[in-house]
C-alpha atoms as a PDB file:
ATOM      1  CA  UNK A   1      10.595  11.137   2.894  1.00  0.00           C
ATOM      2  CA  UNK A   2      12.308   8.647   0.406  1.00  0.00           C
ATOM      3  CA  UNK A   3      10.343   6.337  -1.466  1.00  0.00           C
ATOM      4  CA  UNK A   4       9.514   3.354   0.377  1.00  0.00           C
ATOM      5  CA  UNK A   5       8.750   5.263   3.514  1.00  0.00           C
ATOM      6  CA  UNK A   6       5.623   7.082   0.824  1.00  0.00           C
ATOM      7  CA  UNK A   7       5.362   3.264  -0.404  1.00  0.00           C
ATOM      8  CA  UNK A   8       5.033   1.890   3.358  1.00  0.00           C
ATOM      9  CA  UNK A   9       2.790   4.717   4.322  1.00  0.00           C
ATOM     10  CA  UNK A  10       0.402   4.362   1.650  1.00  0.00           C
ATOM     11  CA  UNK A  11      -0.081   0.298   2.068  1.00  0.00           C
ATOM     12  CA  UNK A  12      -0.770   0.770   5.646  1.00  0.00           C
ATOM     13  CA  UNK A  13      -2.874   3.443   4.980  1.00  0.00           C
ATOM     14  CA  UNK A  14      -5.100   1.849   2.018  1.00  0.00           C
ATOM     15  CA  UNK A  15      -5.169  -1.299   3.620  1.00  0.00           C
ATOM     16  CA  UNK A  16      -6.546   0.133   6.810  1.00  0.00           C
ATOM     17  CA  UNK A  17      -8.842   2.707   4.434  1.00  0.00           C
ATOM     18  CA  UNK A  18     -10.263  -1.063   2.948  1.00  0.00           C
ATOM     19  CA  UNK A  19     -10.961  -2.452   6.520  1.00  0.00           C
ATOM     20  CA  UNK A  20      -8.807  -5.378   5.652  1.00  0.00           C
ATOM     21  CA  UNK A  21      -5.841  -7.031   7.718  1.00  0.00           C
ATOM     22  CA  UNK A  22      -2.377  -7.513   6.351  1.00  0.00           C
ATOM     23  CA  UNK A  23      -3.312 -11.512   5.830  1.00  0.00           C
ATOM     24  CA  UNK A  24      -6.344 -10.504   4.088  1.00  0.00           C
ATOM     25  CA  UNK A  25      -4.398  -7.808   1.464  1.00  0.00           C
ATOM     26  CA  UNK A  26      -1.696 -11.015   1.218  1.00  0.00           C
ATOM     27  CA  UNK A  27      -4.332 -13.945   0.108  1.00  0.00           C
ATOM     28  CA  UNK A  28      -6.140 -11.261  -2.311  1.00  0.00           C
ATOM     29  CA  UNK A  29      -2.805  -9.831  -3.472  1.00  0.00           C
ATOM     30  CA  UNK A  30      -0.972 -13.792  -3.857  1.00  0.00           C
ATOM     31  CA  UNK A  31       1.589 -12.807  -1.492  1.00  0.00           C
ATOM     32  CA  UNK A  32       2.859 -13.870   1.862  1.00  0.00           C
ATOM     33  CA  UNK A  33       1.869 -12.484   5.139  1.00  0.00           C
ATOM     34  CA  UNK A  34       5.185 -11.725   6.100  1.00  0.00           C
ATOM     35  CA  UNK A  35       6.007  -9.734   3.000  1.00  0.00           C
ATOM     36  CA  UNK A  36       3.004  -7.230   3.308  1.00  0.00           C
ATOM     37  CA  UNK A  37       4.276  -7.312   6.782  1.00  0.00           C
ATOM     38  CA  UNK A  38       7.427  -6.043   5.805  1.00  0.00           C
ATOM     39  CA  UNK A  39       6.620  -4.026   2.924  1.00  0.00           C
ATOM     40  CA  UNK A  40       4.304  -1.847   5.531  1.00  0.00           C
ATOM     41  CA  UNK A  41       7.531  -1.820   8.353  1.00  0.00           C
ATOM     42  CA  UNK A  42      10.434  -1.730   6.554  1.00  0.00           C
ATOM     43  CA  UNK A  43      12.114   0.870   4.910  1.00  0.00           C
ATOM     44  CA  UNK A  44      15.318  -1.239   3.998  1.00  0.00           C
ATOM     45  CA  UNK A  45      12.507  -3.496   2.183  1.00  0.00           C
ATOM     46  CA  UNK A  46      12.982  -3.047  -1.799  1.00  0.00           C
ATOM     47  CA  UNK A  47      10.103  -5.007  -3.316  1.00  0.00           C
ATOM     48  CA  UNK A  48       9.516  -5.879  -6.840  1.00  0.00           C
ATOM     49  CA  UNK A  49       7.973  -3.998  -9.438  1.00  0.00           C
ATOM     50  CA  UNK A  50       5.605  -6.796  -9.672  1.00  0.00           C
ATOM     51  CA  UNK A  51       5.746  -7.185  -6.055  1.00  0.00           C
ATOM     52  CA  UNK A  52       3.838  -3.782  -6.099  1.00  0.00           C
ATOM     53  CA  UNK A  53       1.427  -4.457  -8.862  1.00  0.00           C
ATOM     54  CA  UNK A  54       0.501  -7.200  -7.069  1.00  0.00           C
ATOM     55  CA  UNK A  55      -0.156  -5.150  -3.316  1.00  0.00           C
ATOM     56  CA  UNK A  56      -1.676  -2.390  -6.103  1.00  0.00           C
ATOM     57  CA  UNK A  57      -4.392  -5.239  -7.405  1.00  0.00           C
ATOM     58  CA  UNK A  58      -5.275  -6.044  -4.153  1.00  0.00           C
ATOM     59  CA  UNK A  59      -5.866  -2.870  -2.651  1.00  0.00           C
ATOM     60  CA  UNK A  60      -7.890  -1.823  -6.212  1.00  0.00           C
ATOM     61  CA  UNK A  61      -5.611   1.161  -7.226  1.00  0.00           C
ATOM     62  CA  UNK A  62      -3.053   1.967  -9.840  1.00  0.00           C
ATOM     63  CA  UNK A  63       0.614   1.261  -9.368  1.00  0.00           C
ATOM     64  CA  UNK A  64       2.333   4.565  -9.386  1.00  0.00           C
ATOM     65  CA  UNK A  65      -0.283   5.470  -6.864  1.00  0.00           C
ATOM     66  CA  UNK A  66       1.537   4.080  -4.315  1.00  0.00           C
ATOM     67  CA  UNK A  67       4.307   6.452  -4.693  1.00  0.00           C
ATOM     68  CA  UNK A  68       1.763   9.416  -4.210  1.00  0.00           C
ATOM     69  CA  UNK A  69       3.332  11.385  -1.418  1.00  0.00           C
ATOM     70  CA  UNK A  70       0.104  13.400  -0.330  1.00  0.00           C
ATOM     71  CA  UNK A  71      -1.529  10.225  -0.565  1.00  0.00           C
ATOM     72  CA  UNK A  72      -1.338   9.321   3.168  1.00  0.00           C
ATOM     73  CA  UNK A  73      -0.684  12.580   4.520  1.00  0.00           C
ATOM     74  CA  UNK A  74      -3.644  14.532   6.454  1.00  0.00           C
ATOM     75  CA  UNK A  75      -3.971  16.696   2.763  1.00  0.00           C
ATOM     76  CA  UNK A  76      -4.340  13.406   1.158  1.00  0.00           C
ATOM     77  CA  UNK A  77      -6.791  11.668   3.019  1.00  0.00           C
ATOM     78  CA  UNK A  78      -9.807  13.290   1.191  1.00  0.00           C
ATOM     79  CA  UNK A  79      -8.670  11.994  -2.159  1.00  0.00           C
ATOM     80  CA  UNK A  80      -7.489   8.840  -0.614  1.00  0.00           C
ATOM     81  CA  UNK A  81     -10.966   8.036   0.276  1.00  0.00           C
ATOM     82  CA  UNK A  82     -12.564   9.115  -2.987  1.00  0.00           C
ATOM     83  CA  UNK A  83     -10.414   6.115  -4.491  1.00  0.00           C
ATOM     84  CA  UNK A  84     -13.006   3.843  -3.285  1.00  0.00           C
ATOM     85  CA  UNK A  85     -16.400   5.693  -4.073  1.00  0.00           C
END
């Protein structure tokens, strides 16, 4: 899995961990509906290193966790959830 695929796993997968639509992560995040959108389907998408520490503020976590590959994954899920205790 390259790196945006991780990247558009985890998103979707924190976002949906936070009970929160993509709008919702997009208002608290200062970003557009359509790129959270895209950043969660598309693995062409290259987004900004500030693009991602602003989807990383909303969603309450560290930057370079976004690039965790377990993160997502069924061994990951565990810690995933711990992020928010």
């Amino acid at each position: 899995m390259n790196s945006s695929q991780i990247i558009q796993k985890n998103i979707r997968y924190l976002r949906t961990t936070l009970g929160i639509t993509q709008e919702q992560l997009a208002f608290i995040s200062g970003l557009t509906s359509a790129c959270v959108s895209r950043l969660e389907r598309d693995s062409k998408c290259n987004p900004t290193v500030q693009t991602l520490d602003h989807i990383a503020e909303g969603l309450k976590i560290q930057t370079a966790q976004l690039f965790d590959e377990q993160l997502a994954s069924e061994e990951g899920n565990y810690r995933a959830s711990t992020l928010y205790e």
